[in-house]
Protein backbone atom coordinates (compact mmCIF):
# COMPACT_ATOMS: atom_id res chain seq x y z
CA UNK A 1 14.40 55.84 -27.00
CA UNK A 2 12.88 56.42 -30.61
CA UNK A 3 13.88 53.04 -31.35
CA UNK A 4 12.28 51.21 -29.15
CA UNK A 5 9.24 52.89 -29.15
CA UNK A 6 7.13 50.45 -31.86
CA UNK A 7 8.17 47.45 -29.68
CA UNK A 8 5.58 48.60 -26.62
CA UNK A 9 2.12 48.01 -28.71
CA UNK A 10 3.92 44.56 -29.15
CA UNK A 11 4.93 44.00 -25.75
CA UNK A 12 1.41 44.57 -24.39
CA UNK A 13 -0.43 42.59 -27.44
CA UNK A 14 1.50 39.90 -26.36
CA UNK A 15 1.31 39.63 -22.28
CA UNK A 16 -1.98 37.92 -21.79
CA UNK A 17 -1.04 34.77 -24.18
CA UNK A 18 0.96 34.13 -21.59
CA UNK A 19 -1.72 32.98 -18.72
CA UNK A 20 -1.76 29.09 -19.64
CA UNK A 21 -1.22 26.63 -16.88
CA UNK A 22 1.00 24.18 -16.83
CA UNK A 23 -0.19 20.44 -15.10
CA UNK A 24 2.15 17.91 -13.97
CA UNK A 25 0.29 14.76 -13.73
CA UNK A 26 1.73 12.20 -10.81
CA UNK A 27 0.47 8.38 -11.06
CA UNK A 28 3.32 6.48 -8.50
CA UNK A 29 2.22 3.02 -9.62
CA UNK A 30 1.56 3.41 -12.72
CA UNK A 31 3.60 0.68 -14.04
CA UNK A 32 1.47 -1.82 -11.93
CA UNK A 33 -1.40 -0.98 -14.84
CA UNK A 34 0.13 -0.71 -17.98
CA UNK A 35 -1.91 1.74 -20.02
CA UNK A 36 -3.81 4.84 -19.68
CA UNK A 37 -5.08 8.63 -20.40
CA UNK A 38 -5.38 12.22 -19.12
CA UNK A 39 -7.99 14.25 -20.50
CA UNK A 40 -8.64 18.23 -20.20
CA UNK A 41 -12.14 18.93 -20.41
CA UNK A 42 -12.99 21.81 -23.57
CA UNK A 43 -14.51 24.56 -22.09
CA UNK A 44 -17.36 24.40 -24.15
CA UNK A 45 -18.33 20.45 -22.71
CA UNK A 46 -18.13 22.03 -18.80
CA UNK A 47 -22.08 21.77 -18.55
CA UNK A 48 -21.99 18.17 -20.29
CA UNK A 49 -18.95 16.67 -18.25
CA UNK A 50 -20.97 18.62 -14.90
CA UNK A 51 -24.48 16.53 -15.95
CA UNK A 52 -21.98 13.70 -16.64
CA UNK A 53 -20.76 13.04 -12.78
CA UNK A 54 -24.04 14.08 -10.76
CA UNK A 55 -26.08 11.70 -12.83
CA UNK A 56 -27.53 9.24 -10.67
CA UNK A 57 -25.64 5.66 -12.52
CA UNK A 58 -22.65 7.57 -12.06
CA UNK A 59 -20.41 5.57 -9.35
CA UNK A 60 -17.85 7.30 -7.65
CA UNK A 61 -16.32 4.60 -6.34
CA UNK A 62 -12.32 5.44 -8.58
CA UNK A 63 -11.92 1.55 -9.48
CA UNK A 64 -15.35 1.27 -10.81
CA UNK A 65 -15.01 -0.27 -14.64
CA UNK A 66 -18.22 1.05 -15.52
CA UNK A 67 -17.30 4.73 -14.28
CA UNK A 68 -14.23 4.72 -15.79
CA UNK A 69 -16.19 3.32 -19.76
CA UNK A 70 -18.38 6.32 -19.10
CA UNK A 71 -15.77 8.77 -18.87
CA UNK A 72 -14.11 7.06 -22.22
CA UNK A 73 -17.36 7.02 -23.98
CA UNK A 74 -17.52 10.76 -23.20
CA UNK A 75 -14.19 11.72 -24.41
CA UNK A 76 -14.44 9.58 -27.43
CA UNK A 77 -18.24 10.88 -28.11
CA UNK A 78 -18.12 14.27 -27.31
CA UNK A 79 -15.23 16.01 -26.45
CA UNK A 80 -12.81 14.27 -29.26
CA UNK A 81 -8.94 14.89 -28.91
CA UNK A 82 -9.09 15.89 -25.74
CA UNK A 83 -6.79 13.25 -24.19
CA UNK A 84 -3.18 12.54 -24.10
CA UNK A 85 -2.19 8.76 -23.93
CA UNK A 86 -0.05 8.34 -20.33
CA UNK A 87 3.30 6.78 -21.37
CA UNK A 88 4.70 6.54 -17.73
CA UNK A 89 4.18 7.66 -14.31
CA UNK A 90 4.47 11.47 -15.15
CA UNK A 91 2.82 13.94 -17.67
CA UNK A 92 3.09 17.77 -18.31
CA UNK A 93 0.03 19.14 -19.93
CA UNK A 94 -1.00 22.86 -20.83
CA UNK A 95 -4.35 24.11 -18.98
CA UNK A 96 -6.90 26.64 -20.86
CA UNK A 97 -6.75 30.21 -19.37
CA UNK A 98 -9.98 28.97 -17.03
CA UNK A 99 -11.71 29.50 -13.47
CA UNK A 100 -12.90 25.78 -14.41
CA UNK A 101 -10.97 23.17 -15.55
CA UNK A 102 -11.87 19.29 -15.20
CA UNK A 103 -9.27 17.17 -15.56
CA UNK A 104 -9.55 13.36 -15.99
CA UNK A 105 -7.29 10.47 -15.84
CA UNK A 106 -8.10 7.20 -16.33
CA UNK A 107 -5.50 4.03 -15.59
CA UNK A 108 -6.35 0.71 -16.78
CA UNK A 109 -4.61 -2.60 -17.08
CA UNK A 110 -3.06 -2.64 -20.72
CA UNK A 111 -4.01 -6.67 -21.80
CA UNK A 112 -7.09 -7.09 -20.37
CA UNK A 113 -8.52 -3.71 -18.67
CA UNK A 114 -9.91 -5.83 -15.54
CA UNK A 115 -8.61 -3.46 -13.30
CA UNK A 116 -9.12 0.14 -13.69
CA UNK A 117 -8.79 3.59 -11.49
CA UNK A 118 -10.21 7.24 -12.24
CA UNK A 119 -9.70 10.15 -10.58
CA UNK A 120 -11.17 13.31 -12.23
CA UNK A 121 -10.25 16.72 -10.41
CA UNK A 122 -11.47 20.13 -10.91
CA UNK A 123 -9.14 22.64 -10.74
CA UNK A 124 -8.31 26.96 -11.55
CA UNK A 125 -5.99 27.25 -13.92
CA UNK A 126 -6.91 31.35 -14.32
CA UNK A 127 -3.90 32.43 -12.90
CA UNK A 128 -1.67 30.65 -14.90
CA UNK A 129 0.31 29.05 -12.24
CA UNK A 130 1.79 25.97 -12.50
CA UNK A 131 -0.05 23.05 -10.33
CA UNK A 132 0.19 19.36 -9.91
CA UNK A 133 -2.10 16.37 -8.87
CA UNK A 134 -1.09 13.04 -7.62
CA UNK A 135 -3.52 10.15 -8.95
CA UNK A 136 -2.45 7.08 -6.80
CA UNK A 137 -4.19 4.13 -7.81
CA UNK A 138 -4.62 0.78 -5.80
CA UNK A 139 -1.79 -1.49 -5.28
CA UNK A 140 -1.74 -3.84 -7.93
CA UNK A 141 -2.08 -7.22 -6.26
């Protein structure tokens, strides 16, 4: 038992890095669009990305182009290299250790970004458990 006994400091130093979240992203039709992003909100831009979506221009309406340039402008603006660039119609991403977590995704049409669809979701990721979300966008037509 002597042995072992410098490994329990280490044991419990180490438990709560353990708490992220894991998010599986879900986008069905993806291919239909071409191009697109998922983006975790920094904890320290809640209050912003909160002001953000109650602000009166902002349409909620998920296939509004002007909705969708807001959330970009944000992400570029503010809350820099906080997206990851969709490559298909699945992503795993890793969730801060939060009560609040916004998550956005954004799907536009890769040549010409005519059409577009948002969906931004708030979610818990505080317990560390593994969640998903399903972001189905509008057939393409």
């Amino acid at each position: 038992m002597k042995r072992l006994a410098w490994l329990c400091p280490l044991i419990f130093a180490v438990a709560p890095l353990s708490h992220a979240a894991r998010l599986q992203v879900l986008i069905p039709n993806f291919d239909s669009y071409g191009t697109g992003m998922v983006c975790v909100v920094d904890q320290e831009y809640n209050a912003r990305f909160s002001d953000l979506m109650r602000a009166p221009d902002f349409d909620t309406d998920p296939t509004n182009r002007q909705t969708a340039l807001k959330l970009m402008t944000f992400f570029r603006d503010v809350d820099q290299d906080a997206c990851y660039k969709l490559v298909g119609t699945s992503a795993h991403i890793t969730l801060a250790d939060a009560k609040t977590v916004y998550v956005a995704t954004i799907i536009y049409e890769a040549q010409t970004a005519s059409r577009v669809y948002w969906k931004v979701v708030t979610l818990d990721a505080s317990s560390g458990a593994a969640q998903s979300m399903t972001v189905d966008a509008p057939a393409a037509k």
